[in-house]
C-alpha atoms as a PDB file:
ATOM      1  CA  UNK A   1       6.024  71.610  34.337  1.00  0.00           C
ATOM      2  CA  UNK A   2       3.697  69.628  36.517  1.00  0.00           C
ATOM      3  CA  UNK A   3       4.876  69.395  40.183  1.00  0.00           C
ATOM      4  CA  UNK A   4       5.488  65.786  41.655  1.00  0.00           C
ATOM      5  CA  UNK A   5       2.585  65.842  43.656  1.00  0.00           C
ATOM      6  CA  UNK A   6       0.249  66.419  41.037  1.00  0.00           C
ATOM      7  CA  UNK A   7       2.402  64.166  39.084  1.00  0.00           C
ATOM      8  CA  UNK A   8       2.357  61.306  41.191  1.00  0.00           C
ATOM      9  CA  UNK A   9      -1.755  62.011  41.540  1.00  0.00           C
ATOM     10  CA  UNK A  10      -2.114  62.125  38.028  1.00  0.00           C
ATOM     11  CA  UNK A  11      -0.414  58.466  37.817  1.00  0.00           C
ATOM     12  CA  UNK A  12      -2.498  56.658  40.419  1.00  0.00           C
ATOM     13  CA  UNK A  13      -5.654  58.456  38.727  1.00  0.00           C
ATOM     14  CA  UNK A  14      -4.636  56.285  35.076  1.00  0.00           C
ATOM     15  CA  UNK A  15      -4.096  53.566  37.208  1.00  0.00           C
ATOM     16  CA  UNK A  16      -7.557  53.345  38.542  1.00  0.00           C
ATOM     17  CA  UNK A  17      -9.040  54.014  35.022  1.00  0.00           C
ATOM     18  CA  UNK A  18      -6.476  51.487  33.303  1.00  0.00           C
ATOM     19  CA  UNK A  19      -5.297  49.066  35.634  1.00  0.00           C
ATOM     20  CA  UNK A  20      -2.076  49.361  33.863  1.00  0.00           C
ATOM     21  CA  UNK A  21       0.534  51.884  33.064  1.00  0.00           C
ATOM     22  CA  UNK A  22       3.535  52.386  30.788  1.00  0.00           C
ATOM     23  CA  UNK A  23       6.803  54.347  31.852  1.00  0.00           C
ATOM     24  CA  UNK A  24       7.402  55.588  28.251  1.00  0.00           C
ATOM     25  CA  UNK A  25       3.853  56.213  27.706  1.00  0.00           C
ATOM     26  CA  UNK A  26       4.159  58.354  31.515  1.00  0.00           C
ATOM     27  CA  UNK A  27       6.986  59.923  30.462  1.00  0.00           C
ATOM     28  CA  UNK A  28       5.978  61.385  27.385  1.00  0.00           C
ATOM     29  CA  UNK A  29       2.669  62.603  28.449  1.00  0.00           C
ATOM     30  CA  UNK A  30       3.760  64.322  31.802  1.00  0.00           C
ATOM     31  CA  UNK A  31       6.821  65.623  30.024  1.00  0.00           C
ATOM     32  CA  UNK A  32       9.710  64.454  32.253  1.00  0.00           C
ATOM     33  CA  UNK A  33      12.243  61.856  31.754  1.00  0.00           C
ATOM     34  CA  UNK A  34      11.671  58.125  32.305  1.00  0.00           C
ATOM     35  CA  UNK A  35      14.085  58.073  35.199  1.00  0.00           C
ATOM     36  CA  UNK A  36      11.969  60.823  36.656  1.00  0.00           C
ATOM     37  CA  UNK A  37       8.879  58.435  36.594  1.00  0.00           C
ATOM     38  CA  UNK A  38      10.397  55.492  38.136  1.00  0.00           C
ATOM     39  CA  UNK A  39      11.328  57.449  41.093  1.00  0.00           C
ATOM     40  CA  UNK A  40       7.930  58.298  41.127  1.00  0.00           C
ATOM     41  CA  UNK A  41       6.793  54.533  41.006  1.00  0.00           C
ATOM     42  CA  UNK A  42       9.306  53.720  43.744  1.00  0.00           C
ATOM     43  CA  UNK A  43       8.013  56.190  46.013  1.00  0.00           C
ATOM     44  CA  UNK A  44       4.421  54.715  45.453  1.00  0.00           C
ATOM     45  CA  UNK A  45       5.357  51.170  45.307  1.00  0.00           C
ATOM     46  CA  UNK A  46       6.765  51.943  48.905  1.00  0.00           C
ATOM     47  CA  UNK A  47       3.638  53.450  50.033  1.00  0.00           C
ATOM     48  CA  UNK A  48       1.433  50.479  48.824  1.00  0.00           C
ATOM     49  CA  UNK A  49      -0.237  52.051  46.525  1.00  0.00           C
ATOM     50  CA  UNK A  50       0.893  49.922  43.075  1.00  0.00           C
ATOM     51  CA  UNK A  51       3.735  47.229  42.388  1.00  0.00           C
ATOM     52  CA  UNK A  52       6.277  48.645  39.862  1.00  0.00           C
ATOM     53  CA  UNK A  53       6.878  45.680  37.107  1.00  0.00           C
ATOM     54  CA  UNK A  54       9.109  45.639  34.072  1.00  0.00           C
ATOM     55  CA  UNK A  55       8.622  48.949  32.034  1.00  0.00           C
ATOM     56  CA  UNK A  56       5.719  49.431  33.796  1.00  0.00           C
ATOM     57  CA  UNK A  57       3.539  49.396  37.011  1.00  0.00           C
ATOM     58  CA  UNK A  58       0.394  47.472  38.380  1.00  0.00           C
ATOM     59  CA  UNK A  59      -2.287  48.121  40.961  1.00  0.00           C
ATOM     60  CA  UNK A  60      -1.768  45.275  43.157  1.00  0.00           C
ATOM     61  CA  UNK A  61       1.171  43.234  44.088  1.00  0.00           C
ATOM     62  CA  UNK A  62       2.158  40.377  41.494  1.00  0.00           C
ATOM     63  CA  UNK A  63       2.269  37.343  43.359  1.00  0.00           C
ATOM     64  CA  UNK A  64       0.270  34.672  42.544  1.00  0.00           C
ATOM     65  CA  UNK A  65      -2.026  33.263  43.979  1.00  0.00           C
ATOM     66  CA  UNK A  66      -1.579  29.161  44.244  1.00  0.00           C
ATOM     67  CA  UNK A  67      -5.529  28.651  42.714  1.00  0.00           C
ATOM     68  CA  UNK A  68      -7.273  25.211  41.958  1.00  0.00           C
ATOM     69  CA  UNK A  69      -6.533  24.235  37.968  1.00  0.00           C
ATOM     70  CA  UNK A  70     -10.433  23.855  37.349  1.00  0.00           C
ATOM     71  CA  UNK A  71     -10.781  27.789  38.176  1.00  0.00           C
ATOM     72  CA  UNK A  72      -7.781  28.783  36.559  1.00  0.00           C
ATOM     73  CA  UNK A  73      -8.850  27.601  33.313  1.00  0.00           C
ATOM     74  CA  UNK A  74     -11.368  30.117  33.026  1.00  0.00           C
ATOM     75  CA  UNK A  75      -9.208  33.163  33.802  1.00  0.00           C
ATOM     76  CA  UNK A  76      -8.168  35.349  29.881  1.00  0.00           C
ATOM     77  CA  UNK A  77     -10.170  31.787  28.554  1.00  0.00           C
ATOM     78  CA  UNK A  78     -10.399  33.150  25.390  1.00  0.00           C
ATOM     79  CA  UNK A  79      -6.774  34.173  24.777  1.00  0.00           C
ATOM     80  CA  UNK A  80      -5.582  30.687  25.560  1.00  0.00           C
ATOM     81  CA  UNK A  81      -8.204  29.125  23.192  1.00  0.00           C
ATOM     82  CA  UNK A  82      -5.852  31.189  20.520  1.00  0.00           C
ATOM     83  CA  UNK A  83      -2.723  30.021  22.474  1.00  0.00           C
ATOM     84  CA  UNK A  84      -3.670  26.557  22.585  1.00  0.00           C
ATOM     85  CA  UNK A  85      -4.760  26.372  18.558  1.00  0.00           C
ATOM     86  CA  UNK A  86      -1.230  28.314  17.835  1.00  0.00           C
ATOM     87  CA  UNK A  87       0.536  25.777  20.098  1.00  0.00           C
ATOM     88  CA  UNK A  88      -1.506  22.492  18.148  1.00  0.00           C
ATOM     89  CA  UNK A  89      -0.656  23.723  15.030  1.00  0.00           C
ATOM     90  CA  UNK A  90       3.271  23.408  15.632  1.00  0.00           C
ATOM     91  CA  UNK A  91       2.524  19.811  16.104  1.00  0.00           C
ATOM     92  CA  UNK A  92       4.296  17.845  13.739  1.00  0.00           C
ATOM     93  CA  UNK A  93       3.790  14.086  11.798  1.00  0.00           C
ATOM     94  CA  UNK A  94       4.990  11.674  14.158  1.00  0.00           C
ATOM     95  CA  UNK A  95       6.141  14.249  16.581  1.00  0.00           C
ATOM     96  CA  UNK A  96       7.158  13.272  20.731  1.00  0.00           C
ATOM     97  CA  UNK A  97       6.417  15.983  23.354  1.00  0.00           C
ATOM     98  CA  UNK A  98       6.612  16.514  26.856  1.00  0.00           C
ATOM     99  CA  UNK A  99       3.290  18.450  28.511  1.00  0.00           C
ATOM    100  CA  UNK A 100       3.478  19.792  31.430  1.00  0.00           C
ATOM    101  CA  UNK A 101       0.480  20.888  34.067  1.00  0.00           C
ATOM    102  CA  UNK A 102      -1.423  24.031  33.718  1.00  0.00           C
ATOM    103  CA  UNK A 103      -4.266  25.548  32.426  1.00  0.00           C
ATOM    104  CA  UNK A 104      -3.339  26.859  29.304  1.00  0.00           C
ATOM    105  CA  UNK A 105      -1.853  23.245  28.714  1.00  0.00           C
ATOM    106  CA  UNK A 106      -5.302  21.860  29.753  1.00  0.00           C
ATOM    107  CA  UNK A 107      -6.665  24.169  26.731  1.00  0.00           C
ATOM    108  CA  UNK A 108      -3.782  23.242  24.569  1.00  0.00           C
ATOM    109  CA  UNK A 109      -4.713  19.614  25.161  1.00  0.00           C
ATOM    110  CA  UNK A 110      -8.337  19.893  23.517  1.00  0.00           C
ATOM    111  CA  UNK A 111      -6.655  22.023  20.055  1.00  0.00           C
ATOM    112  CA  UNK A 112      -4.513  18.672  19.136  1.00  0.00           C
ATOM    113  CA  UNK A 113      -5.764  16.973  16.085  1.00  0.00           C
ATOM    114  CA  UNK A 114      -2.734  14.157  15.970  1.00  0.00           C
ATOM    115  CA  UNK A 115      -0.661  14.089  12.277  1.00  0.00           C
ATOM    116  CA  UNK A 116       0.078   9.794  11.569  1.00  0.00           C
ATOM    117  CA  UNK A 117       1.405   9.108  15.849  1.00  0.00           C
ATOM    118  CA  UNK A 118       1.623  11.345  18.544  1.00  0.00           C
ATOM    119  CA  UNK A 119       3.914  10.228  21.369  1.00  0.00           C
ATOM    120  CA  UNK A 120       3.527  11.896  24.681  1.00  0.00           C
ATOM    121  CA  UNK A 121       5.051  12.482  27.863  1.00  0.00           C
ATOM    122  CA  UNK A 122       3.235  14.392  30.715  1.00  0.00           C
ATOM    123  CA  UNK A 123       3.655  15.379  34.503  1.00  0.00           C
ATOM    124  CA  UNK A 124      -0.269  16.280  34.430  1.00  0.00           C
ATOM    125  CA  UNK A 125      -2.713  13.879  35.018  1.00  0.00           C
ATOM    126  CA  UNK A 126      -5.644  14.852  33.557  1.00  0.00           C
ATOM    127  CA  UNK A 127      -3.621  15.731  30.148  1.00  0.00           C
ATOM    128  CA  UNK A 128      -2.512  12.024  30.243  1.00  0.00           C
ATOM    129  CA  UNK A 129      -6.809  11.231  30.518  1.00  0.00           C
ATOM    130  CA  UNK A 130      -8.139  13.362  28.372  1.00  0.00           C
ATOM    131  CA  UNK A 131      -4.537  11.934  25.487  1.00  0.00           C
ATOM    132  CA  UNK A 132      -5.370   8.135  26.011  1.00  0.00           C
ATOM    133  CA  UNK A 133      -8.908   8.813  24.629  1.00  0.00           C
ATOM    134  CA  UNK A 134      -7.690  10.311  21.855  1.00  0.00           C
ATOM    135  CA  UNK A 135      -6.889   7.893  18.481  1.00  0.00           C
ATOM    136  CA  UNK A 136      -3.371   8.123  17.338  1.00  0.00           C
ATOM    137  CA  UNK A 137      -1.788   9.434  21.202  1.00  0.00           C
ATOM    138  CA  UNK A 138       0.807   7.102  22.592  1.00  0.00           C
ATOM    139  CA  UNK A 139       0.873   8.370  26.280  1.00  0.00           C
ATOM    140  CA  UNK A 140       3.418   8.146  28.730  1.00  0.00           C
ATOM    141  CA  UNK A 141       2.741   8.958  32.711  1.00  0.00           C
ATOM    142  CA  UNK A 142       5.010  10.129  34.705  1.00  0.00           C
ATOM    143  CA  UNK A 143       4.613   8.686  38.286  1.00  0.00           C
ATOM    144  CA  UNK A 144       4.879  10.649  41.553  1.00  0.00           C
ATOM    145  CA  UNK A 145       3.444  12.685  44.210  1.00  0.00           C
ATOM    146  CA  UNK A 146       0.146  14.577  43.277  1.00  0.00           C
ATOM    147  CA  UNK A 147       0.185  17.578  44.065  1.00  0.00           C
ATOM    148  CA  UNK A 148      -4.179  18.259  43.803  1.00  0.00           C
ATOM    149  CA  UNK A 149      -3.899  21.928  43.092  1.00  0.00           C
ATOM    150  CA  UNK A 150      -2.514  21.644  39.472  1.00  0.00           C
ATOM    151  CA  UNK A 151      -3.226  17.589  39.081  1.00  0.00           C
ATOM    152  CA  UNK A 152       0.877  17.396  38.386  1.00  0.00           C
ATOM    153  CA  UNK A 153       3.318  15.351  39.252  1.00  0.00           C
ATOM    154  CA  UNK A 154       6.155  16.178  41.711  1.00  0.00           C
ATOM    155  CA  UNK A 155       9.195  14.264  43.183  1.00  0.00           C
ATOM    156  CA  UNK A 156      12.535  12.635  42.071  1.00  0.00           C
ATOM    157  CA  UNK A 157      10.649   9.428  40.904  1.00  0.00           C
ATOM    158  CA  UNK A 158       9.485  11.785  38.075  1.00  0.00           C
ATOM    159  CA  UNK A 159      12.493  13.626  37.853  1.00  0.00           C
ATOM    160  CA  UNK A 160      14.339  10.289  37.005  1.00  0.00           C
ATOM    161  CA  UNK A 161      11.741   9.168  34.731  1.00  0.00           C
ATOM    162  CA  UNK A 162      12.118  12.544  32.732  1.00  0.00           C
ATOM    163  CA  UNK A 163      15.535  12.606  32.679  1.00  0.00           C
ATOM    164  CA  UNK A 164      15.350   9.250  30.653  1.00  0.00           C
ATOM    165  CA  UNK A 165      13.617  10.355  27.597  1.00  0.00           C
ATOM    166  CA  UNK A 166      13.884  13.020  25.002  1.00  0.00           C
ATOM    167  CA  UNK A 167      11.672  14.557  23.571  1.00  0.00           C
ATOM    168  CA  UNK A 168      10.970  17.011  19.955  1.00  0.00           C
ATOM    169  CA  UNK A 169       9.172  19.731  22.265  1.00  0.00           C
ATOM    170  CA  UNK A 170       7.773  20.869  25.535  1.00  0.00           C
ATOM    171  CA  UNK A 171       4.549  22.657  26.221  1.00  0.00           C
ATOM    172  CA  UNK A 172       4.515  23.964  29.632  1.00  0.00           C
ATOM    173  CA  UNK A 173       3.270  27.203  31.148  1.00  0.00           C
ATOM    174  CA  UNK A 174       4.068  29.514  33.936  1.00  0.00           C
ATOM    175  CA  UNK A 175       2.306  31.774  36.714  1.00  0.00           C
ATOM    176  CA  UNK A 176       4.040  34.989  35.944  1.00  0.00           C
ATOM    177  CA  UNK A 177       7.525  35.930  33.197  1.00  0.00           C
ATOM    178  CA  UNK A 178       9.897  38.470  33.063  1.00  0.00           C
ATOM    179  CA  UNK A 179      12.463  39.221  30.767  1.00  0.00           C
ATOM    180  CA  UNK A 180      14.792  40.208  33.583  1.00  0.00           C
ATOM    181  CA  UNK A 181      13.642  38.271  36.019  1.00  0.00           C
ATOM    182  CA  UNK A 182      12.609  35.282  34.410  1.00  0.00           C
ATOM    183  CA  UNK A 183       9.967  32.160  34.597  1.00  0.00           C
ATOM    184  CA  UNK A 184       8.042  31.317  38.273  1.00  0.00           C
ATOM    185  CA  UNK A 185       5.304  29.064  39.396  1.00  0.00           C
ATOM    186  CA  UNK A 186       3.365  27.983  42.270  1.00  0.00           C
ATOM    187  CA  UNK A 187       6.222  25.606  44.304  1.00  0.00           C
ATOM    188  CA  UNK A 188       9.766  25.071  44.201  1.00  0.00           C
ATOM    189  CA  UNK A 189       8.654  21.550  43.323  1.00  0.00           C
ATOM    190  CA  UNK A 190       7.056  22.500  40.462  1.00  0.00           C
ATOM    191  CA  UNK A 191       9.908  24.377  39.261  1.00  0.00           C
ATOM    192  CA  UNK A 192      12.442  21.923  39.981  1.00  0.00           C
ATOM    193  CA  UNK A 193      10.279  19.103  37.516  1.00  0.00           C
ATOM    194  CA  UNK A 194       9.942  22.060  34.872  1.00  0.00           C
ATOM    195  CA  UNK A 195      13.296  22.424  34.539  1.00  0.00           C
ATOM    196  CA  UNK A 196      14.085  18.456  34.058  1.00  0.00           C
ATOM    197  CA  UNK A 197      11.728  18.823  31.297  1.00  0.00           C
ATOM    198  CA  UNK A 198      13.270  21.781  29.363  1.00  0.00           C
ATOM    199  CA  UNK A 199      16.762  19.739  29.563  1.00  0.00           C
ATOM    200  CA  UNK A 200      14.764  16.771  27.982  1.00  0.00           C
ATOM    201  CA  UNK A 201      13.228  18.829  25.019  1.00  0.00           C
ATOM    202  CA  UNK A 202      14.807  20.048  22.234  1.00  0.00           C
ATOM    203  CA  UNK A 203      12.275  22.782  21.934  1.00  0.00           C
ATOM    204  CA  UNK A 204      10.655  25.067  24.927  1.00  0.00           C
ATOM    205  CA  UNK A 205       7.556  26.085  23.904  1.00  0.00           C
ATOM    206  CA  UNK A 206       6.161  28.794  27.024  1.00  0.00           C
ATOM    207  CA  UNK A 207       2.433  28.698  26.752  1.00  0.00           C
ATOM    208  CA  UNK A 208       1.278  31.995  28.714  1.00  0.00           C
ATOM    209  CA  UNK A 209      -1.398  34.931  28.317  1.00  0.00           C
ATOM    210  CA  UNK A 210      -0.287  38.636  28.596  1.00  0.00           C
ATOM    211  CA  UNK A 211      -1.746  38.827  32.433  1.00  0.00           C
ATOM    212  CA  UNK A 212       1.173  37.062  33.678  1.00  0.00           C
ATOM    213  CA  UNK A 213       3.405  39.675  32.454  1.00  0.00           C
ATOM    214  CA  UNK A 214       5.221  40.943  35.393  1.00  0.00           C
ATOM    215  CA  UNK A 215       3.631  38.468  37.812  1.00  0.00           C
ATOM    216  CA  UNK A 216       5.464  36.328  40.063  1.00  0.00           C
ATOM    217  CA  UNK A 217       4.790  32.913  41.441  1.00  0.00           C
ATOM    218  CA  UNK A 218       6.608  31.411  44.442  1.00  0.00           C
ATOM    219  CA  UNK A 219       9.478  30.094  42.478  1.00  0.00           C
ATOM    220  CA  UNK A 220      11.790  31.161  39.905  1.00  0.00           C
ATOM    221  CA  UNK A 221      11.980  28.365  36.804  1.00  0.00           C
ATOM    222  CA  UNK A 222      14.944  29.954  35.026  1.00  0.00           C
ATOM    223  CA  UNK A 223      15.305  32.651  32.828  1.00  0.00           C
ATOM    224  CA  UNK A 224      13.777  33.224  29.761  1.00  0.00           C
ATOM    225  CA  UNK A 225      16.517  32.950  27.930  1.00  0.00           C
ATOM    226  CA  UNK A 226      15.736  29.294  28.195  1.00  0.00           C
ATOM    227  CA  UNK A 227      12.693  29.275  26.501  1.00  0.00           C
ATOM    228  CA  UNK A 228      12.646  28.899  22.701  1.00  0.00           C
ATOM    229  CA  UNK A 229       9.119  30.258  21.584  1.00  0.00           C
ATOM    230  CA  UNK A 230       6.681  32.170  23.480  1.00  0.00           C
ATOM    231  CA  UNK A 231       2.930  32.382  22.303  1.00  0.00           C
ATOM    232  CA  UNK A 232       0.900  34.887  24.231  1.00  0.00           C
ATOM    233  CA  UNK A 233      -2.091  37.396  23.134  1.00  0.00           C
ATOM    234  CA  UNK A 234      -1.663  40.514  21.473  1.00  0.00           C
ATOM    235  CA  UNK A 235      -1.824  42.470  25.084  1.00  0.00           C
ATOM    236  CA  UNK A 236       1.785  41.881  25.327  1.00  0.00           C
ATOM    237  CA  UNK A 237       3.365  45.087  25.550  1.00  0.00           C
ATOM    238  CA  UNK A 238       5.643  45.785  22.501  1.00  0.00           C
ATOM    239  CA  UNK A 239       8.702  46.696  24.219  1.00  0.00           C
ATOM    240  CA  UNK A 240       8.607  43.507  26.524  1.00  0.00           C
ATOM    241  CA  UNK A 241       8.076  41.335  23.203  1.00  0.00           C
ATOM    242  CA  UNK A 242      11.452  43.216  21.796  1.00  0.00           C
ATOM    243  CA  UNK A 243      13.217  42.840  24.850  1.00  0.00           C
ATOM    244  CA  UNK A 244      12.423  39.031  24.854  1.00  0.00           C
ATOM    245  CA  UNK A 245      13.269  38.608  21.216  1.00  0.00           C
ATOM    246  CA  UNK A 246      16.290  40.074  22.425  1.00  0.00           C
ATOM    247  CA  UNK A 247      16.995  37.166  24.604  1.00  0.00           C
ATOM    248  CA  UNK A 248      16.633  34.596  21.978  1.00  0.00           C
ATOM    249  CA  UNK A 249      13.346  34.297  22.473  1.00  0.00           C
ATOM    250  CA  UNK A 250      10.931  33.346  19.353  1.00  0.00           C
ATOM    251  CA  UNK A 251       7.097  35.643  20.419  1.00  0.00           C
ATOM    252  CA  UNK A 252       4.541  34.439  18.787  1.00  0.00           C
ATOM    253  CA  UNK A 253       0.815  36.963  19.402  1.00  0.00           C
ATOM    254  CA  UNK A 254      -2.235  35.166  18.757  1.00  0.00           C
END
């Protein structure tokens, strides 16, 4: 059997070369139990050296950093190309939805090719722009506070305004999920005007890229048993995507 310290050497060595690590996949491989390895993770997480997540543990503590929306877009670009074009296609004839900030919803935005009228309703200012160019969008503003990071909308003048329509769906994304500890994003503001929108939406649709996985933002949104459909890369680890499924969760992998 391999002793702890060799053990717990062994695990920050696969972290270095993989950036991210599995407790099953641990377990199996060093031959002890699963319990075993999250003790091990503890004891590590304590000493700085990685930040244990859901079923599994990171290099670097998850919290998010609050980054402009313009840089953001670029970060896993490609995988929310695919989750934008999954997203567009769910796009009905005739269909109303709510957008919210964000940029996978910025990428989401340029996938839409409208069916007969699109009506829309967004907290994000440059989705409104980029929608009132487009033939076919009705597009509804929401007014508020700016807040420049993200180019949404923040406040209880928005909050009322949302709470007056409804809507078929809701695009919206998120800085980090969890299926135990939920949805978070950059400001408790932010949260606050996400969750008016899911109560005005019959459908949740969570826009979000593996990488947030086990990250964190500021504030907690809800839980994701809120959230109707999911579409996120194929890096999603396969026990998270049962677990979440598990919560009522629809996963789509693009």
């Amino acid at each position: 059997m391999v002793g702890i310290n060799d053990r717990r050497k062994y695990i920050l060595d696969s972290m270095v070369r993989k950036g991210y690590l599995k407790v099953a996949e641990l377990s199996e491989t060093l031959g002890v139990t699963q319990t075993t390895i999250r003790k091990d993770l503890t004891y590590l997480e304590k000493k700085g050296l990685l930040y244990r997540a859901y079923g599994s543990a990171l290099p670097t503590a998850p919290q998010v950093q609050d980054i402009a929306l313009d840089n953001k877009k670029l970060i896993n670009y490609d995988e929310k190309q695919r989750i934008g074009a999954a997203a567009a296609s769910m796009l009905e004839e005739n269909d109303s939805v709510i957008i919210s900030s964000g940029s996978t919803a910025a990428v989401f935005v340029d996938s839409i090719k409208v069916k007969g009228r699109l009506n829309v309703v967004s907290t994000a200012v440059n989705v409104s722009q980029k929608l009132s160019e487009t033939k076919g969008v009705s597009v509804m503003q929401v007014g508020g506070m700016i807040y420049s990071n993200t180019l949404s909308v923040t406040g209880e003048d928005a909050i009322k305004t949302l709470s007056n329509v409804y809507c078929h769906k809701m695009f919206f994304g998120a800085d980090g999920f969890d299926p135990e500890y939920g949805m978070t994003c950059g400001s408790m503001e932010e949260a606050e005007i996400t969750r008016q929108m899911m109560k005005s939406s019959r459908q949740c649709i969570m826009l979000c890229d593996s990488s947030k996985m086990g990250k964190k933002g500021f504030a907690r949104i809800s839980g994701m048993e809120e959230v109707d459909v999911l579409i996120t890369d194929s890096g999603l680890p396969e026990k998270t995507r049962e677990d979440l499924e598990a919560l009522g969760v629809k996963v789509l992998l693009v």
